[in-house]
Protein backbone atom coordinates (compact mmCIF):
# COMPACT_ATOMS: atom_id res chain seq x y z
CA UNK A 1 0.00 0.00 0.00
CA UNK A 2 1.49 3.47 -0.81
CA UNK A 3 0.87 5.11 2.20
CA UNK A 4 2.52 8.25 1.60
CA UNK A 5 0.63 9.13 -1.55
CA UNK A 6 -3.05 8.11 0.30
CA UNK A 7 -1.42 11.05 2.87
CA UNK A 8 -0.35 13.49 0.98
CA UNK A 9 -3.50 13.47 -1.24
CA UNK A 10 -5.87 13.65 1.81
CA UNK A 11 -3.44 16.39 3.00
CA UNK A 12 -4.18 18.58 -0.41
CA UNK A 13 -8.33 17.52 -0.02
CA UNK A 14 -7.92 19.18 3.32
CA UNK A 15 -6.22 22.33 2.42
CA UNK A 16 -8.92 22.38 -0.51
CA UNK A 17 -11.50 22.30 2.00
CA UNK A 18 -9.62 25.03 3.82
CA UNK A 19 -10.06 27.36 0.84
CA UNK A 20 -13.32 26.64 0.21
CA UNK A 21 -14.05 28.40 3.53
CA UNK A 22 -12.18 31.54 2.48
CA UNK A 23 -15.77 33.27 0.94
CA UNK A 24 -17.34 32.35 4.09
CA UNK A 25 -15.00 33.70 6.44
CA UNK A 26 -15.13 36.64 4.07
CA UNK A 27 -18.98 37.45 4.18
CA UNK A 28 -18.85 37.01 8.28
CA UNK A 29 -15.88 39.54 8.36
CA UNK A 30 -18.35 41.94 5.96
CA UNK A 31 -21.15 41.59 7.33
CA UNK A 32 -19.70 41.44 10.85
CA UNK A 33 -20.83 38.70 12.23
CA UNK A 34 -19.36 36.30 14.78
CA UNK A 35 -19.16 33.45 13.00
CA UNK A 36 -15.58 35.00 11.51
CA UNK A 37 -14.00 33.37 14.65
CA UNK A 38 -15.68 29.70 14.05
CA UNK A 39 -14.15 30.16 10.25
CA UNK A 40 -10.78 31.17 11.29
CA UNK A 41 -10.44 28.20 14.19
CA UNK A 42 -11.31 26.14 11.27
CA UNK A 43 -9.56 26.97 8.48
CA UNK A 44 -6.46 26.65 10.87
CA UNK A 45 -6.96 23.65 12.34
CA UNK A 46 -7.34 22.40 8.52
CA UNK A 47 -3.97 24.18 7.28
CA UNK A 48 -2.45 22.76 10.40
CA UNK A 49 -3.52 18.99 9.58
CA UNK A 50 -3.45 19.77 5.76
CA UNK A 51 0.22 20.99 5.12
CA UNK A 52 2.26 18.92 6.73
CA UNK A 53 0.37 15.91 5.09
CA UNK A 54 0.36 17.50 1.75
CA UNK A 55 4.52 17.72 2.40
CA UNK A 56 4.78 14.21 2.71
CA UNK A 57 7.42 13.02 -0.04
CA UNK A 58 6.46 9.94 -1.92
CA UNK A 59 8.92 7.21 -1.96
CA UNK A 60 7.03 5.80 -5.11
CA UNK A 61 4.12 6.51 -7.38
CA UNK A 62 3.06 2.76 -7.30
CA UNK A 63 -0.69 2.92 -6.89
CA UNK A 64 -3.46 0.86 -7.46
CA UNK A 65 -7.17 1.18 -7.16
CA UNK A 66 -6.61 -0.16 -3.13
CA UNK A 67 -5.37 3.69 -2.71
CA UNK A 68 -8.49 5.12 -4.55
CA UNK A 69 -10.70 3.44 -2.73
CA UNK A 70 -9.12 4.86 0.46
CA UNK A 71 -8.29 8.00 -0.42
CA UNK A 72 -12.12 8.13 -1.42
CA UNK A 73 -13.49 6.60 1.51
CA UNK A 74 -11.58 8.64 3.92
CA UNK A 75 -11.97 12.00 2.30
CA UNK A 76 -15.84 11.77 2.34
CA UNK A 77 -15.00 11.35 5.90
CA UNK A 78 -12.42 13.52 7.03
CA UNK A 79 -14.46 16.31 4.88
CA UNK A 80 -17.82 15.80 6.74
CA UNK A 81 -16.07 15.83 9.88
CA UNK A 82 -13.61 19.26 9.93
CA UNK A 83 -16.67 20.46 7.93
CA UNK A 84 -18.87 20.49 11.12
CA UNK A 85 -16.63 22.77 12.82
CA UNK A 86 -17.63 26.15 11.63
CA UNK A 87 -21.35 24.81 12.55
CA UNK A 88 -20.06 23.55 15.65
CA UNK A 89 -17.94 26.72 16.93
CA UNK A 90 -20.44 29.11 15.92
CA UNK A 91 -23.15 27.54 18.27
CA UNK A 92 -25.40 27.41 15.11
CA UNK A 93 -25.47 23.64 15.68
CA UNK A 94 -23.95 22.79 18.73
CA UNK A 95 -24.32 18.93 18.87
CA UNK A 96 -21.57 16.80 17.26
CA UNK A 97 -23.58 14.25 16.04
CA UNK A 98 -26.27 17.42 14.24
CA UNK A 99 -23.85 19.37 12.84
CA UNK A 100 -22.22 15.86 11.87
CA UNK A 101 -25.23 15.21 9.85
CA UNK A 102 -25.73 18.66 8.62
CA UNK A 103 -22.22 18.67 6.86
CA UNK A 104 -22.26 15.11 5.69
CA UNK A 105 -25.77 15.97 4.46
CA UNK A 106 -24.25 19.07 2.43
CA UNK A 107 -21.09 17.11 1.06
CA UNK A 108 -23.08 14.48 -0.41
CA UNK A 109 -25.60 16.41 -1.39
CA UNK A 110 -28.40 14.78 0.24
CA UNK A 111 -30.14 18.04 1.71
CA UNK A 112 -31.77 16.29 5.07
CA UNK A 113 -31.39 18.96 7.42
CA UNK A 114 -31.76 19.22 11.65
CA UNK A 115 -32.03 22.81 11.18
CA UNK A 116 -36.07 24.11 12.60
CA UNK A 117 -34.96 27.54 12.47
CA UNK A 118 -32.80 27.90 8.88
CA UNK A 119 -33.62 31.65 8.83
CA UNK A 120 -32.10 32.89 11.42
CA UNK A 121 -28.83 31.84 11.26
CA UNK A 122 -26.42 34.68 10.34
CA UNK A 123 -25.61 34.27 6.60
CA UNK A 124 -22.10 33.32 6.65
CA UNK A 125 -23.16 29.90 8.33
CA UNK A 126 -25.88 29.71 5.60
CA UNK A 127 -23.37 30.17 3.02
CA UNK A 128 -20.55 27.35 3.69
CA UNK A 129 -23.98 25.13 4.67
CA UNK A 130 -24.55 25.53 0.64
CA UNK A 131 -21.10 25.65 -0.70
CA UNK A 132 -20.85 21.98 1.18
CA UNK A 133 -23.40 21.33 -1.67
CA UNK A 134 -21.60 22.87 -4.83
CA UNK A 135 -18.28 20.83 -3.80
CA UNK A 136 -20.00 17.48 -3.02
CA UNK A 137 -22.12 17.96 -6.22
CA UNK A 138 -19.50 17.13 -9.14
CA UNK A 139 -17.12 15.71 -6.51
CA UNK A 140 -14.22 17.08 -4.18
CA UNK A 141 -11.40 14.13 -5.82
CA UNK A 142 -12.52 15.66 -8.86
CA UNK A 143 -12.19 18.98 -8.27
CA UNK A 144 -8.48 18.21 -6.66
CA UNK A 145 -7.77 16.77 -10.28
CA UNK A 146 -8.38 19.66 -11.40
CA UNK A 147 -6.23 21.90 -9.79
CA UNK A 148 -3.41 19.40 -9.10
CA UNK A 149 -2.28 17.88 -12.04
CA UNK A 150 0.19 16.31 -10.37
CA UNK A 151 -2.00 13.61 -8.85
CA UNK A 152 -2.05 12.06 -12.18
CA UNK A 153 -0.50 9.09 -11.56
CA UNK A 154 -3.38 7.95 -9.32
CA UNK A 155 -6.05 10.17 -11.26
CA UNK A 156 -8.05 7.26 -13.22
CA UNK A 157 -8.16 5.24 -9.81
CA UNK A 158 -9.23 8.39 -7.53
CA UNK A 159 -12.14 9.44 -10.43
CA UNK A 160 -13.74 5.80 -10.73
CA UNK A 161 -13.60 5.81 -6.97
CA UNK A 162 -15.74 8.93 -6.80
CA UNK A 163 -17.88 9.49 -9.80
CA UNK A 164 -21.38 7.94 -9.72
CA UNK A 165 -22.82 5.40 -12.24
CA UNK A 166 -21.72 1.94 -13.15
CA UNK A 167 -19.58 2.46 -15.51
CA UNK A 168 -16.78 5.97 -15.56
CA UNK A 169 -15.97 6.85 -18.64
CA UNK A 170 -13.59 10.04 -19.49
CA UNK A 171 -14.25 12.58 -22.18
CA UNK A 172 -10.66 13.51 -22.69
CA UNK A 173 -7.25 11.08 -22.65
CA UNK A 174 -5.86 12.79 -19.35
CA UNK A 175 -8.20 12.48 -15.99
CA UNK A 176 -6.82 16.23 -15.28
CA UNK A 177 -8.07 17.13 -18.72
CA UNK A 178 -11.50 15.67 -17.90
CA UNK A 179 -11.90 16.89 -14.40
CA UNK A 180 -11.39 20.40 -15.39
CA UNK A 181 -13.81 19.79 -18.72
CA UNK A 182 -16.14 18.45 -16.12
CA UNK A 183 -15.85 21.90 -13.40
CA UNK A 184 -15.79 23.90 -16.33
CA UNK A 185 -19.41 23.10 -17.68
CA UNK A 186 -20.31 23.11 -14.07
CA UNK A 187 -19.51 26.44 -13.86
CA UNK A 188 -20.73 27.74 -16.82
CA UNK A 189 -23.97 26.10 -15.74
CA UNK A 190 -23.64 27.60 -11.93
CA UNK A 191 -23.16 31.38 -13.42
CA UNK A 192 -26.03 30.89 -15.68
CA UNK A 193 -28.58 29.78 -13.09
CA UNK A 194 -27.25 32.87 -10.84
CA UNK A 195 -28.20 35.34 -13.82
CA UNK A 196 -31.14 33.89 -14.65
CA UNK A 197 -32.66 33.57 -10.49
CA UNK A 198 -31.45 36.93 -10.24
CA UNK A 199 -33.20 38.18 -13.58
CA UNK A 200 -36.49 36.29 -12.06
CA UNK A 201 -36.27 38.73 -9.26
CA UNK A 202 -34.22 36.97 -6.60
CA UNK A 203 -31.13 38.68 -4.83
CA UNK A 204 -28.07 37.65 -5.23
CA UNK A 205 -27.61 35.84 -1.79
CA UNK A 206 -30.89 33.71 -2.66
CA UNK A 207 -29.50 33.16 -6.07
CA UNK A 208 -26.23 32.04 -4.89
CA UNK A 209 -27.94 29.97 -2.05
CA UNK A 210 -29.96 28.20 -4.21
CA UNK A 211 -28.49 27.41 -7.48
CA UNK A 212 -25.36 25.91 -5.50
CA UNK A 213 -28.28 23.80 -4.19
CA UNK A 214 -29.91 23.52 -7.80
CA UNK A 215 -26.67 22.31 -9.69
CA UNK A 216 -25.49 19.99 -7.15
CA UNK A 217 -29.22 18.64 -6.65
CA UNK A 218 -28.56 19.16 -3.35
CA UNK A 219 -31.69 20.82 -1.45
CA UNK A 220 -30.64 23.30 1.08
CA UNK A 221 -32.19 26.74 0.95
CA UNK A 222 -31.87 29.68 3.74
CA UNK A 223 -35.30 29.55 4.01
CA UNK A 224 -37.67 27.08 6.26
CA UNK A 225 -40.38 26.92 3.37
CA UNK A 226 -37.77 25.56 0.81
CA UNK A 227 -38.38 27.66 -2.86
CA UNK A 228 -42.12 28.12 -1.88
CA UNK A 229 -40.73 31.28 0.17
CA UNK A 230 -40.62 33.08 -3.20
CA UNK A 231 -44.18 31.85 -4.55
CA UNK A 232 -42.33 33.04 -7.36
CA UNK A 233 -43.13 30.53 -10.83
CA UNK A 234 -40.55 32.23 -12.82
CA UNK A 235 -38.04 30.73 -10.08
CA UNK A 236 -39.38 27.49 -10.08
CA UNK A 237 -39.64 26.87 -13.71
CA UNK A 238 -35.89 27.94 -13.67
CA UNK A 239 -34.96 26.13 -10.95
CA UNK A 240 -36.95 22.79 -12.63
CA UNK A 241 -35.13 23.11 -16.05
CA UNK A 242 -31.51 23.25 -13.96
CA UNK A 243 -32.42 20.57 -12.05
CA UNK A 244 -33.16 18.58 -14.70
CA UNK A 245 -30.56 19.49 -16.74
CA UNK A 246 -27.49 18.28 -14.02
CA UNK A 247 -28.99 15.30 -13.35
CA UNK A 248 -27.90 14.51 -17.15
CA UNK A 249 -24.59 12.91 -17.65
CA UNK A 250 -22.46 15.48 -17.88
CA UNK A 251 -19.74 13.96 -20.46
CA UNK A 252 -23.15 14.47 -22.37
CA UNK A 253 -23.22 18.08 -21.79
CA UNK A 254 -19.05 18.25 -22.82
CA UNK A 255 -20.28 16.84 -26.62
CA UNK A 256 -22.99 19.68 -26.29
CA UNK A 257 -21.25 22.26 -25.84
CA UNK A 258 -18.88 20.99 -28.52
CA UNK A 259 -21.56 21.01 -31.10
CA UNK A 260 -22.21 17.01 -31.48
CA UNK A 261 -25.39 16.13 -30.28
CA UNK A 262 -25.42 13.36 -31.26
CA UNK A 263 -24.32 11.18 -28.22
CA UNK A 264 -27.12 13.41 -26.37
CA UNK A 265 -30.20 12.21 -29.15
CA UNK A 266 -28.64 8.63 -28.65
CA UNK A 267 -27.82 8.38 -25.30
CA UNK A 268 -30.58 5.42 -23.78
CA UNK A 269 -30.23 6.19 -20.63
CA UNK A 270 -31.37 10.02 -21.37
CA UNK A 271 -34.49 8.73 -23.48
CA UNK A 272 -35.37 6.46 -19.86
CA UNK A 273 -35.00 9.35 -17.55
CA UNK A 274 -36.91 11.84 -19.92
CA UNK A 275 -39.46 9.37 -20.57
CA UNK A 276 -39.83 8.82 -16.61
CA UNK A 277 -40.14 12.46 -15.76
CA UNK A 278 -43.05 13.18 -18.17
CA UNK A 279 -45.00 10.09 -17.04
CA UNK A 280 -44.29 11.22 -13.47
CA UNK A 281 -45.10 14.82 -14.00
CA UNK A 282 -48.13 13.77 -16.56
CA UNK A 283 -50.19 11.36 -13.75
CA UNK A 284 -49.49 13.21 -10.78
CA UNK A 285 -51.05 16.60 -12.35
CA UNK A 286 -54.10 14.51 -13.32
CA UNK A 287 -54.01 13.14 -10.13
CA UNK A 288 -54.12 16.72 -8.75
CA UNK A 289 -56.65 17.98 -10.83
CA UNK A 290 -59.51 15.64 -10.67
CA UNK A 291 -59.03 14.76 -6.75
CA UNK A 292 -58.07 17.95 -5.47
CA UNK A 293 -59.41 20.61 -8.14
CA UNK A 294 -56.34 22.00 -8.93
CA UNK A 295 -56.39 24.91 -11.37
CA UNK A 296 -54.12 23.41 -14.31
CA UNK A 297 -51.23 25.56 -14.24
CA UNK A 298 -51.05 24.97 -10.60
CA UNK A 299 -51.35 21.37 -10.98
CA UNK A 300 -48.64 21.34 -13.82
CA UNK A 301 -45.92 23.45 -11.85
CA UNK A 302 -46.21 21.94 -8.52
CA UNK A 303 -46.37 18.39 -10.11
CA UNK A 304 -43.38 19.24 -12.53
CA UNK A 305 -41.55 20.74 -9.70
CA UNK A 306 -41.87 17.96 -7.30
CA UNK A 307 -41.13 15.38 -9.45
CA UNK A 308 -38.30 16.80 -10.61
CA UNK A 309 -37.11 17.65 -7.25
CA UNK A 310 -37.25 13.98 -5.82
CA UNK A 311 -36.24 12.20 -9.22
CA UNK A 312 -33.12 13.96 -9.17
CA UNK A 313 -32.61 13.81 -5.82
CA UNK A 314 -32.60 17.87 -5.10
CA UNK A 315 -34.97 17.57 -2.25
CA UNK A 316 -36.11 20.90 -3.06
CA UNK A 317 -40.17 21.75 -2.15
CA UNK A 318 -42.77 24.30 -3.26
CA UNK A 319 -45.35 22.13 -1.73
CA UNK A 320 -46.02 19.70 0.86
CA UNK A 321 -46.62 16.38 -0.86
CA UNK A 322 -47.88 14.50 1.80
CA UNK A 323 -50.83 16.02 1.84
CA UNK A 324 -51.67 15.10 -2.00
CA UNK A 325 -53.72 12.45 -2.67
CA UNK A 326 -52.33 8.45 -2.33
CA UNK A 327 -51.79 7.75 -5.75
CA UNK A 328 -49.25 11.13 -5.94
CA UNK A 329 -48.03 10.45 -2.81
CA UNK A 330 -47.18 6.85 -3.86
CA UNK A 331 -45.66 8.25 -7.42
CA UNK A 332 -43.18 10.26 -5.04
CA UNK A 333 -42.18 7.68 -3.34
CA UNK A 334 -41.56 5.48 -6.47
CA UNK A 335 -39.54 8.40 -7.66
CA UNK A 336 -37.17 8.00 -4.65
CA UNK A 337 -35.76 4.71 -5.77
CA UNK A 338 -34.83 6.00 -9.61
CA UNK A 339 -32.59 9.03 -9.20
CA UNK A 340 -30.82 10.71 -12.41
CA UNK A 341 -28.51 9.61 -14.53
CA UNK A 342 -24.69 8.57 -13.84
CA UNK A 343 -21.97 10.67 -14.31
CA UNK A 344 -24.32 13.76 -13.13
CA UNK A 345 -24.90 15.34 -9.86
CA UNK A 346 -27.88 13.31 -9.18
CA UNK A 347 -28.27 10.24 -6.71
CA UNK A 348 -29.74 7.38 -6.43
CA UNK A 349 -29.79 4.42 -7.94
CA UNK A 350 -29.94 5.54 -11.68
CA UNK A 351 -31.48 4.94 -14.32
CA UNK A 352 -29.32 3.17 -16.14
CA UNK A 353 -28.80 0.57 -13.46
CA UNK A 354 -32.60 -0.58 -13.91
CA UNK A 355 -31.80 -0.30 -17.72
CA UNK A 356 -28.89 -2.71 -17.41
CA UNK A 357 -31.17 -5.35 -15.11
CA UNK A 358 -34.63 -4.91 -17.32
CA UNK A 359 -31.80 -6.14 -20.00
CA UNK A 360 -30.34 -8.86 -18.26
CA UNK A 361 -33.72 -10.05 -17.36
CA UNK A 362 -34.89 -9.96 -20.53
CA UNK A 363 -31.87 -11.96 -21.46
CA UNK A 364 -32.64 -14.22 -19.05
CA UNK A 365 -35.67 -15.21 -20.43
CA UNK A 366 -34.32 -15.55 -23.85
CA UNK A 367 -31.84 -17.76 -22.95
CA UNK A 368 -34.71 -19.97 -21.36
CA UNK A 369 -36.53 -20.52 -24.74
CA UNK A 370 -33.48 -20.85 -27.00
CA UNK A 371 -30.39 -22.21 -23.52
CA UNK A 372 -27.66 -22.52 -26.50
CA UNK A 373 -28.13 -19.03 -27.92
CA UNK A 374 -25.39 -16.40 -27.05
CA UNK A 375 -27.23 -13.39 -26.37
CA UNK A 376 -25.51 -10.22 -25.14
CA UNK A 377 -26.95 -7.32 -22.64
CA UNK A 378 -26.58 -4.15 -24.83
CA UNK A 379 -27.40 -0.69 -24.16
CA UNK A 380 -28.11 0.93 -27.45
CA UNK A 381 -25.22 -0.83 -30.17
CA UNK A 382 -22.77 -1.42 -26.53
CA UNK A 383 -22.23 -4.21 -25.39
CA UNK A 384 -22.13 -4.57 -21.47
CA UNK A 385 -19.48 -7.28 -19.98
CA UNK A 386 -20.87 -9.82 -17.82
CA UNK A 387 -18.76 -8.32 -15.20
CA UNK A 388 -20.81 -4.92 -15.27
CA UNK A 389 -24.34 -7.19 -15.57
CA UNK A 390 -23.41 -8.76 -12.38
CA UNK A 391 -21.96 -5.71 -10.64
CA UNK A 392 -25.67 -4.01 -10.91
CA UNK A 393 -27.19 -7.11 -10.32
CA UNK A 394 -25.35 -6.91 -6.45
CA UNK A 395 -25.86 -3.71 -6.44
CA UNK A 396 -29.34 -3.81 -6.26
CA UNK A 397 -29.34 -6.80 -3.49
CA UNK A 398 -27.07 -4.47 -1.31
CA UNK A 399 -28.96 -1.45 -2.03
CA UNK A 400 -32.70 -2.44 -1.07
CA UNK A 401 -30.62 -4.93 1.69
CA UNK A 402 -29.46 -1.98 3.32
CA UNK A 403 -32.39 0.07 3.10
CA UNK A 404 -34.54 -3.02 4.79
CA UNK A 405 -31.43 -3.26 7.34
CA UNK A 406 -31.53 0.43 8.47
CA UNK A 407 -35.15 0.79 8.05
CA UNK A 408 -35.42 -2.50 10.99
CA UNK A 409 -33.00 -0.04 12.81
CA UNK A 410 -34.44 3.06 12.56
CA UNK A 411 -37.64 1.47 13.91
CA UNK A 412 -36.71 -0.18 16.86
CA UNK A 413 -35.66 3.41 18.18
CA UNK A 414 -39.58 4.28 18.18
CA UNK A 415 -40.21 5.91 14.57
CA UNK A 416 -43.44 4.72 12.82
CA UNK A 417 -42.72 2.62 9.70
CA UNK A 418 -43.14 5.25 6.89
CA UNK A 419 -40.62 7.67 8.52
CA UNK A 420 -38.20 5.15 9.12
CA UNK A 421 -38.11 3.75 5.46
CA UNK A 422 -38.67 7.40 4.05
CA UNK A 423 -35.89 8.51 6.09
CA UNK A 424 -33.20 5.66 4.89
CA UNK A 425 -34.46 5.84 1.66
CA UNK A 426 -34.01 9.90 1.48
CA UNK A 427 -30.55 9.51 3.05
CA UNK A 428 -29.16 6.49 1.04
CA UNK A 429 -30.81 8.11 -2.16
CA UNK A 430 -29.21 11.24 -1.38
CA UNK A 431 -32.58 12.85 -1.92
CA UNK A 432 -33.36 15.03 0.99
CA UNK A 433 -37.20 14.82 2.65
CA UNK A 434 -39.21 11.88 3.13
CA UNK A 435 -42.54 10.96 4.25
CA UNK A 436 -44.11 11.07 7.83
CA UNK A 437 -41.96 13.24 10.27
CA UNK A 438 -39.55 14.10 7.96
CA UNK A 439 -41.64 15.03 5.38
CA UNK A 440 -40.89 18.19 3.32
CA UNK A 441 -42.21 20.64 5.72
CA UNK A 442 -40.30 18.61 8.73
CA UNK A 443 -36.77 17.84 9.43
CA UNK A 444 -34.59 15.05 10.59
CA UNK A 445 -34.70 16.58 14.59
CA UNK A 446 -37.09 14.43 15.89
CA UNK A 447 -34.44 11.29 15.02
CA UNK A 448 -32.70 10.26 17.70
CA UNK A 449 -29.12 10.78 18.01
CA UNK A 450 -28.26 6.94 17.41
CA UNK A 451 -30.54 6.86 14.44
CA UNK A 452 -29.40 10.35 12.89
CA UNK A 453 -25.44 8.82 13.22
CA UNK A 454 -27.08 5.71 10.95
CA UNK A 455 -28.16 8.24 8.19
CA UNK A 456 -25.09 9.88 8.61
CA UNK A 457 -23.34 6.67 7.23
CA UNK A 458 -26.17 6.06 4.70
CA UNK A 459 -25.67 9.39 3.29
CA UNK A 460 -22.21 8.60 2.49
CA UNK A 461 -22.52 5.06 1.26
CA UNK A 462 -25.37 6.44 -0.97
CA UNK A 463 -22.67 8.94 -2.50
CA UNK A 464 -19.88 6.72 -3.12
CA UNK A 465 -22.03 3.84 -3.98
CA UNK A 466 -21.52 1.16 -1.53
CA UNK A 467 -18.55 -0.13 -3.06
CA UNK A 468 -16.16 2.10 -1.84
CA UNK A 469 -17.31 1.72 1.19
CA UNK A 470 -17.22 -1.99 1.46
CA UNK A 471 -13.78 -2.13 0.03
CA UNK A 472 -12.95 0.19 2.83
CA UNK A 473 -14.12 -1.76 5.76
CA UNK A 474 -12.97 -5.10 3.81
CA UNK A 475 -9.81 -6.17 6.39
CA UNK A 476 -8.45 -7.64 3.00
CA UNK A 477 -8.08 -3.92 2.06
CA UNK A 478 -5.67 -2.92 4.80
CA UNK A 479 -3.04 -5.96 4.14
CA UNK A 480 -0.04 -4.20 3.08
């Protein structure tokens, strides 16, 4: 095991992280507000740990995917917890195990919050809470790529470690090359949604605050109503189209922008998700209309908004969906087991994953009829190895094994069956509210402490997609 390069790259995440509370520490000092001191403990304690680790000299640049799985594992982790701090110092969550969940809950982009009382934190707070978002969205490693080439000897190990989907694919020869493609579009996108919030009649805190939480399909707003604060539909038809938009494979959005659309038109996966969201959004306004007399337009932007929200995993409300009738109630929670497509900023499962096993049963079958035939899984004119076929296949036990596991948990600490599975399902889906008490106009605070430290972990094995994680606790792993 190359220990000293699994340092030294945790040691650069760190002083990353360090940075990235520079514009926080920045509005507090502005707007003078206390929280400057809570920012400036933290961002030393993180150049303290950070630079000597990021000085440690490598005695080889041997490295296999053991180190990206590590270096993965442990930076979700050590990120999450010197990410607490500011929330922690501040007093604006005092609890470990809150402000624990908070963080993790912003780094992975999951958006389940402990907060009652978003609004009156002071603004700084509010800030890093939703820059946690933007630099769990497309991915920390990545980002590090980006701006240290000189991690490219373990580059193609750290990406696959970190990127969501099945299958990582990069859209130029170098993983540096691709990571800053990747943040590129991302910002492009990111300005764009600022403009356009702030053209709808948002400020620019609000517009910064929520497209951070838009484009990373994250969830957190500054407000305790979520986006139905503005009652705004300008905003939320914005705010629908981005969503929609980065929960799109983003390599996708790199041929866009170079003028093939092709791979877009083609793309299988695309054609599921699309197809998915307008059935969604289609039965659920119906559904609204002739049970609850919904005017239409209402019907249509509350429907499209919420479906959107939860199918991409943003978490995001206008509305309170629990109150709609059953059958749109039961379409949301549906919803919560897709997700968006891999290589975006969506969780979840993805729809390419049920893709892949719809194929392999249907291969299955086939091979049942005619047992001699060689038939292949394919995705379009692909062809997907065995190898993947099974990977999803165990994926999908470990998934909805999990979610049974934790949800058995969750309910022998006294929460009523619908809130338990809601709230492992909205954690390992990195999707945000549930049903029951932590519906969209709830939180996670009446969890107990035990049971909000379970989520904590689910929220992190949703991001990194099991794997990593099990190749992290596997004691094979850590035989040098």
């Amino acid at each position: 095991m190359n220990k000293p390069l699994i340092l030294r790259t945790l040691g650069l995440i760190l002083l990353c992280e360090a940075g990235s509370m520079l514009p926080s520490l920045g509005i507090a000092l502005y707007l003078q507000e206390t929280a400057y001191i809570a920012f400036s403990i933290s961002i030393i304690v993180l150049a303290l740990i950070g630079l000597p680790l990021s000085c440690t000299r490598l005695t080889s640049s041997d490295v296999g995917y053991r180190e990206g799985f590590i270096i993965a594992a442990a930076s979700w982790l050590l990120l999450a917890l010197f990410g607490a701090l500011p929330f922690m110092i501040s007093g604006a969550i005092p609890g470990f195990i809150d402000a624990l969940f908070e963080t993790m809950s912003g780094f992975t982009t999951t958006g389940a919050s402990v907060l009652k009382e978003i609004q009156i934190l002071p603004k700084s707070i509010l800030f890093w809470r939703s820059v946690t978002h933007w630099l769990g969205g497309m991915g920390v490693i990545v980002l590090t790529l980006a701006l240290i080439p000189s991690l490219k000897i373990a580059g193609l190990k750290l990406f696959r470690a970190e990127v969501t989907g099945p299958a990582k694919s990069k859209v130029l020869p170098r993983v540096a090359q691709t990571s800053r493609e990747l943040y590129k579009i991302y910002i492009i996108i990111t300005v764009a949604e600022i403009v356009a919030l702030k053209l709808a009649g948002l400020g620019w805190f609000d517009s910064l605050i929520h497209t951070f939480g838009t484009v990373a399909t994250g969830g957190f707003s500054n407000y305790n109503t979520s986006v139905g604060a503005f009652n705004n539909p300008a905003v939320e038809y914005i705010i629908i189209f981005f969503m929609f938009i980065c929960s799109i494979n983003f390599a996708l959005h790199f041929h866009t922008l170079q003028g093939n659309f092709r791979p877009l038109w083609k793309d299988t996966e695309t054609k599921l998700y699309l197809a998915v969201t307008l059935t969604a959004w289609l039965l659920i306004s119906i559904n609204l209309i002739t049970a609850m007399d919904y005017q239409i337009e209402m019907a249509i932007r509350q429907s499209a908004f919420q479906t959107v929200s939860i199918l991409t995993t943003t978490g995001f409300a206008t509305a309170d969906y629990t109150l709609w009738p059953t059958f749109s109630q039961g379409m949301i929670f549906l919803l919560m087991f897709i997700g968006g497509c891999a290589g975006s900023t969506a969780g979840g499962i993805k729809n390419v994953r049920y893709l892949i096993l719809v194929k392999s049963a249907s291969r299955q079958i086939s091979k049942l009829i005619h047992p001699k035939a060689v038939i292949p899984v394919r995705l379009g004119r692909d062809v997907i190895p065995d190898e993947l076929v099974e990977s999803v296949q165990s994926f999908f036990f470990l998934y909805f094994g999990l979610l049974l596991f934790c949800t058995l948990i969750i309910t022998a600490m006294g929460i009523d069956l619908l809130s338990a599975i809601s709230a492992v399902a909205a954690c390992l889906g990195n999707i945000g509210p549930g049903f029951g008490i932590v519906g969209p106009a709830s939180n996670f605070s009446a969890i107990p402490a035990a049971g909000k430290l379970l989520l904590t972990i689910c929220m992190l094995v949703g991001r990194l997609e099991i794997y990593t994680i099990l190749v992290f606790l596997s004691t094979r792993m850590w035989r040098s």
